[in-house]
Protein backbone atom coordinates (compact mmCIF):
# COMPACT_ATOMS: atom_id res chain seq x y z
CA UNK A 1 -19.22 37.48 80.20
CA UNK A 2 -16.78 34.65 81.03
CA UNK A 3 -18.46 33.11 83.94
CA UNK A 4 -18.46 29.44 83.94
CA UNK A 5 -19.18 28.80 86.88
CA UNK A 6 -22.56 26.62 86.66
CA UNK A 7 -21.04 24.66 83.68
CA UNK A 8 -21.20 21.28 85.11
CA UNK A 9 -18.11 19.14 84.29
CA UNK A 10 -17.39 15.58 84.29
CA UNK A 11 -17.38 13.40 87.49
CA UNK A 12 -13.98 13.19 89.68
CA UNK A 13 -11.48 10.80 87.67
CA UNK A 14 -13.12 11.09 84.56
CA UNK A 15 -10.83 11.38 81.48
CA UNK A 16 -11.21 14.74 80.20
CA UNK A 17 -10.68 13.85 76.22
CA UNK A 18 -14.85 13.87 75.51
CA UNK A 19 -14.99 17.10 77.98
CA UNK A 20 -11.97 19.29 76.39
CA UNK A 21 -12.96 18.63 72.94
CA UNK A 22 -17.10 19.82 73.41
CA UNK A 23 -14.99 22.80 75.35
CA UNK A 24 -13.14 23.69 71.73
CA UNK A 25 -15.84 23.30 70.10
CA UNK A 26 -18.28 25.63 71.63
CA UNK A 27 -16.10 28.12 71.74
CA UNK A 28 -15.42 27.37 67.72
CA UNK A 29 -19.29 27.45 68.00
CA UNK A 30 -19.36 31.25 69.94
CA UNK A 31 -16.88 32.61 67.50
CA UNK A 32 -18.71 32.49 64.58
CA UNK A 33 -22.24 32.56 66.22
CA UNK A 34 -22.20 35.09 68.95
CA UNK A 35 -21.33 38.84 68.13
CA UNK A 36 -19.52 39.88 71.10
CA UNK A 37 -17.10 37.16 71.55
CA UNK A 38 -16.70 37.06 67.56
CA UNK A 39 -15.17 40.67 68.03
CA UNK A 40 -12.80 40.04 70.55
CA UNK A 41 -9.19 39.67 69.59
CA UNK A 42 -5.86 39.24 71.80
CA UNK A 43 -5.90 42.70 73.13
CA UNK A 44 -9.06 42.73 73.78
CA UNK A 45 -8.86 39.72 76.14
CA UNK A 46 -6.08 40.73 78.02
CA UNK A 47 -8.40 42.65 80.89
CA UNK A 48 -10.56 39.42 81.42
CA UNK A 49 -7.03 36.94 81.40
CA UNK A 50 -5.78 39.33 84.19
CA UNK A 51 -9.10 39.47 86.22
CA UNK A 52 -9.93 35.72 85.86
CA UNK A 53 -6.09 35.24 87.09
CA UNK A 54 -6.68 37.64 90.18
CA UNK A 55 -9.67 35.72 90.65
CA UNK A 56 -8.26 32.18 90.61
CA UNK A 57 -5.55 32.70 93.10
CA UNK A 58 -7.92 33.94 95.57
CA UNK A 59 -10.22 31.09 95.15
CA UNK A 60 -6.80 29.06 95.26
CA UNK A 61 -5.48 30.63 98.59
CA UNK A 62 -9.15 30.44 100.27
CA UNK A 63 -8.71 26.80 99.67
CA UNK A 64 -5.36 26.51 100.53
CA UNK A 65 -6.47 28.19 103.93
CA UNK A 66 -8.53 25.54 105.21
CA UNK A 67 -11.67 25.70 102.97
CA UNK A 68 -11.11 22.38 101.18
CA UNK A 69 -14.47 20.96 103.22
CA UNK A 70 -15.84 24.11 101.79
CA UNK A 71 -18.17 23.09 99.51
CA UNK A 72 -18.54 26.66 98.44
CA UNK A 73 -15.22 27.72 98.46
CA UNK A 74 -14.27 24.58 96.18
CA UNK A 75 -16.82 25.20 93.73
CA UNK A 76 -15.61 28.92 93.04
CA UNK A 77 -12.38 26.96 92.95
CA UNK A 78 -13.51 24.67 90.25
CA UNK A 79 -15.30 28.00 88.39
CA UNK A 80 -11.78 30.07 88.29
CA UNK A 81 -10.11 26.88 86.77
CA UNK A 82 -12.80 27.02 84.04
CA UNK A 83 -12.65 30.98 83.72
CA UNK A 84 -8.98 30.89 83.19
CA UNK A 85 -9.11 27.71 80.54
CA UNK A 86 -11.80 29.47 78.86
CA UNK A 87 -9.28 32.77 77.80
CA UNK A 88 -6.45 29.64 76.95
CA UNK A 89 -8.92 28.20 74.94
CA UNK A 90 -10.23 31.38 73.29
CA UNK A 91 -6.62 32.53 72.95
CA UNK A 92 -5.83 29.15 70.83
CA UNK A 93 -8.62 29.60 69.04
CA UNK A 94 -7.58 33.16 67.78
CA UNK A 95 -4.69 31.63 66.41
CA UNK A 96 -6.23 28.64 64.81
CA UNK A 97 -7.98 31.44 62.72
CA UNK A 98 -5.06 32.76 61.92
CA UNK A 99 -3.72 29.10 60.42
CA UNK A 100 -0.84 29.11 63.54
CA UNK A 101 -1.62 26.73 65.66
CA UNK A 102 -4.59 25.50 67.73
CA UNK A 103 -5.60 24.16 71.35
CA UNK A 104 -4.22 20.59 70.10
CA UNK A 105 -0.63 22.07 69.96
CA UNK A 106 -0.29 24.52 73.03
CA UNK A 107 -1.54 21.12 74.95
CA UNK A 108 1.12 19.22 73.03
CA UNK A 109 3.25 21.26 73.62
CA UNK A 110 3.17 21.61 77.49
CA UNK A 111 3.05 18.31 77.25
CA UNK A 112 6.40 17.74 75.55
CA UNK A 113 7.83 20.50 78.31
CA UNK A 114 6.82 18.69 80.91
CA UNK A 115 8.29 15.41 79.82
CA UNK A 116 11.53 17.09 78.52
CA UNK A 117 11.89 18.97 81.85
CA UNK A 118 11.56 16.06 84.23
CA UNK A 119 14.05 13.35 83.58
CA UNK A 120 13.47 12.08 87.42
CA UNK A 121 9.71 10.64 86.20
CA UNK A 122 10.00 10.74 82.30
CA UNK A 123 12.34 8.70 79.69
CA UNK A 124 13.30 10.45 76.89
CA UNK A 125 11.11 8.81 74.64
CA UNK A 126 7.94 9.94 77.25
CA UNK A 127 7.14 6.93 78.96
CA UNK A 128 7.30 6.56 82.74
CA UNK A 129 11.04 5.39 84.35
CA UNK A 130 10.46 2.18 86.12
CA UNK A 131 11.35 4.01 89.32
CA UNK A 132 10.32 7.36 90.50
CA UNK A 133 10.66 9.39 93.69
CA UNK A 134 6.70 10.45 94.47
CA UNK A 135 6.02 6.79 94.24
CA UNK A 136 8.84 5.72 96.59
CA UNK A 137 10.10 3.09 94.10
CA UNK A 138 13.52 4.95 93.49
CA UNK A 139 15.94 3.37 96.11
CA UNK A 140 18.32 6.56 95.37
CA UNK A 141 15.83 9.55 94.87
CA UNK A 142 17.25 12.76 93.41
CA UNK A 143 17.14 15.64 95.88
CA UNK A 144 15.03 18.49 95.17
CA UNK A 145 17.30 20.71 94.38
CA UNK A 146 18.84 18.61 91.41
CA UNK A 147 15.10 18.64 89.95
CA UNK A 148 15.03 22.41 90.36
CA UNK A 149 18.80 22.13 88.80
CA UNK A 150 17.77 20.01 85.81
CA UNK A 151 14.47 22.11 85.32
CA UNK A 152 16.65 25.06 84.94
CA UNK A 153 19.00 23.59 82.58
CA UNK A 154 16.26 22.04 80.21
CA UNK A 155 14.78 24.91 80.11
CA UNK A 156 17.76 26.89 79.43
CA UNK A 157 18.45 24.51 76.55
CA UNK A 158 15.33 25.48 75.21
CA UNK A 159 15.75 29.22 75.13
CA UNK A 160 20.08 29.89 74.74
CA UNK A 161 19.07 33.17 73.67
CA UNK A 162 18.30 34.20 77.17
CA UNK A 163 21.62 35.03 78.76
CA UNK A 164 20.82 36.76 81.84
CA UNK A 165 18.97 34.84 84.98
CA UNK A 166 16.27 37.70 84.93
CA UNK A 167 15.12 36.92 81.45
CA UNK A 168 11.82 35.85 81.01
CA UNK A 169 10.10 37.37 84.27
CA UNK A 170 7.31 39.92 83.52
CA UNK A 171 7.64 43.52 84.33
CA UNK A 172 4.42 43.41 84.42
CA UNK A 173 4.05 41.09 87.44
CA UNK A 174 2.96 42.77 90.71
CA UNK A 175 5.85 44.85 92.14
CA UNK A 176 6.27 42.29 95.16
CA UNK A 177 5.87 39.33 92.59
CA UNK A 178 8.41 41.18 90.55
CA UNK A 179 10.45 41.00 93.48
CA UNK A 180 10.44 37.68 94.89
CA UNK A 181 10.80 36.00 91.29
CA UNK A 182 13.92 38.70 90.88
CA UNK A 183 15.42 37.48 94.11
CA UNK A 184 14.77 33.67 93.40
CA UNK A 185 16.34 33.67 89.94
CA UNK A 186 19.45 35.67 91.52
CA UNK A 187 19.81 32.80 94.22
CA UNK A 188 18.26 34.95 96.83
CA UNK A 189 16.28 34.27 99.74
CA UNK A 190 15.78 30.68 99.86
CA UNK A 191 15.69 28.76 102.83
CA UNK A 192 18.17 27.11 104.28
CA UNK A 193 17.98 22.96 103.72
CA UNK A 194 16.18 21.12 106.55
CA UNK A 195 14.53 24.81 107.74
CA UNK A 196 10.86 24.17 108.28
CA UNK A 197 8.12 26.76 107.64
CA UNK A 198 8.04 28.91 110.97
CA UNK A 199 4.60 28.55 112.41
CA UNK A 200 2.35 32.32 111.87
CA UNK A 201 5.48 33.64 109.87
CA UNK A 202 2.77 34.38 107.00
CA UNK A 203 1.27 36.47 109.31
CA UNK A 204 4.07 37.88 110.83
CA UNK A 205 5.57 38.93 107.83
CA UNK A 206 2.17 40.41 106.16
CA UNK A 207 1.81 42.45 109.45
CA UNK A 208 5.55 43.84 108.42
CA UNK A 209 4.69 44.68 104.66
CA UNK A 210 1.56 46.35 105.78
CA UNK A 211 3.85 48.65 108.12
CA UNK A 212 6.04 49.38 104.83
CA UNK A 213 2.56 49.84 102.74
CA UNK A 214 1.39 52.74 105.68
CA UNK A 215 4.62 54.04 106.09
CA UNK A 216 4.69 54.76 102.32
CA UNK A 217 1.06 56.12 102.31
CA UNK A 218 1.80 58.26 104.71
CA UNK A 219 4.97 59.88 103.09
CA UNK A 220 3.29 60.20 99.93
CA UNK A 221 5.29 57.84 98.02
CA UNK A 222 3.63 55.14 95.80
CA UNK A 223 4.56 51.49 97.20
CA UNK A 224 3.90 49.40 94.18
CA UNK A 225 6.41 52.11 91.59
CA UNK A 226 8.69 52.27 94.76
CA UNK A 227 9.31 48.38 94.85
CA UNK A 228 9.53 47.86 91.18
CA UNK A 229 11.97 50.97 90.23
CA UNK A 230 14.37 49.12 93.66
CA UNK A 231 13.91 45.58 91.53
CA UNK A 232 14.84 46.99 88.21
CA UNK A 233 17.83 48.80 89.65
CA UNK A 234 18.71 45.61 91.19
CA UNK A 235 18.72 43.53 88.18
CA UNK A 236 20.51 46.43 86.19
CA UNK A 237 23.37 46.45 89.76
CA UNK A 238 23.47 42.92 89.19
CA UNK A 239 24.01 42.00 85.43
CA UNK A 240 26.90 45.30 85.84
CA UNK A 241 28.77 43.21 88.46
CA UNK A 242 28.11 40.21 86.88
């Protein structure tokens, strides 16, 4: 029911203004016109968000594995993309219902995040710095790590009720999401600066997870309640020693 996939879109480089607004508005349209999707409300939606979002990253990785000639393999691409901005869209436009707020503000909103979160490319007042890294204008780029840095702090600026690092991450994210996210946020498990990405060490390393997966099979023991109960005692071992 939330294929998109043979909606046809604007060409390459096209502004998308004209294209997002006929977006809102059909699905204004399908609210009020179409019984099915004028029953659905948040909870409702919450199976298709998480399918669509399966769905995307694989489309994502296939590309990211060599299929960008694909013509195929970028079109399903280019379908996920519009599955998962129909359930933002249809999500905005629950709340517009409700007199909150609308599509106009969540995009405003990222917007302003995005601005307020990178100080290296964006004044304060939104417009571009003279200078920036990407571009190679900026005789003294800022290293990567002090964008990650100031990220972090804007964003803790934004949110000073979150005291511990682990706030904010899902328990709801895949056990082995749950855990690299965990590990990340505790400073865990990055590489070291000037390491380059060992050649077949995605393999490698997916050959030694499936060995854990099989071993854990085999004993019985679920590996996806396994993993998350060792994260969650983690964060708990941490915050107590913090």
């Amino acid at each position: 029911m939330t294929d998109t996939a043979g909606v046809s879109g604007t060409a390459p480089g096209n502004a998308p203004g004209a294209a997002m607004e006929r977006l809102v508005e059909v699905v204004e349209h399908l609210r009020h016109r179409c019984p099915w999707t004028a029953a659905l409300d948040h909870a409702a939606l919450l199976e298709y968000l998480v399918e669509e979002t399966y769905e995307l990253y694989e489309a994502v990785d296939d590309v990211a594995r060599g299929g960008a000639r694909d013509r195929a393999l970028v079109d399903e691409l280019r379908g996920g993309l519009g599955d998962v901005l129909f359930q933002v869209v249809l999500h905005s436009q629950l709340q517009a219902e409700e007199g909150s707020f609308g599509f106009a503000e969540v995009a405003a909103g990222l917007t302003d995040k995005l601005v307020r979160r990178n100080p290296h490319v964006f004044a304060a007042d939104g417009s571009l710095r003279t200078a920036t890294p990407a571009d190679g204008t900026d005789p003294t780029p800022p290293p990567v790590d002090g964008i990650v840095a100031a990220w972090q702090a804007a964003k803790a600026q934004e949110r000073p009720a979150r005291t511990s690092p682990f706030d904010g991450i899902p328990h709801h994210l895949p056990a082995l999401a749950f855990a690299a996210k965990t590990l990340g946020r505790a400073g865990e498990g990055r590489p070291e600066p000037g390491a380059g990405r060992r050649a077949g060490s995605d393999g490698e390393l997916g050959l030694e997870l499936l060995a854990l997966v099989r071993r854990a099979v085999g004993a019985g023991i679920d590996p996806e309640r396994a993993l998350r109960r060792a994260v969650l005692d983690y964060q708990r071992d941490a915050l107590d020693g913090a």
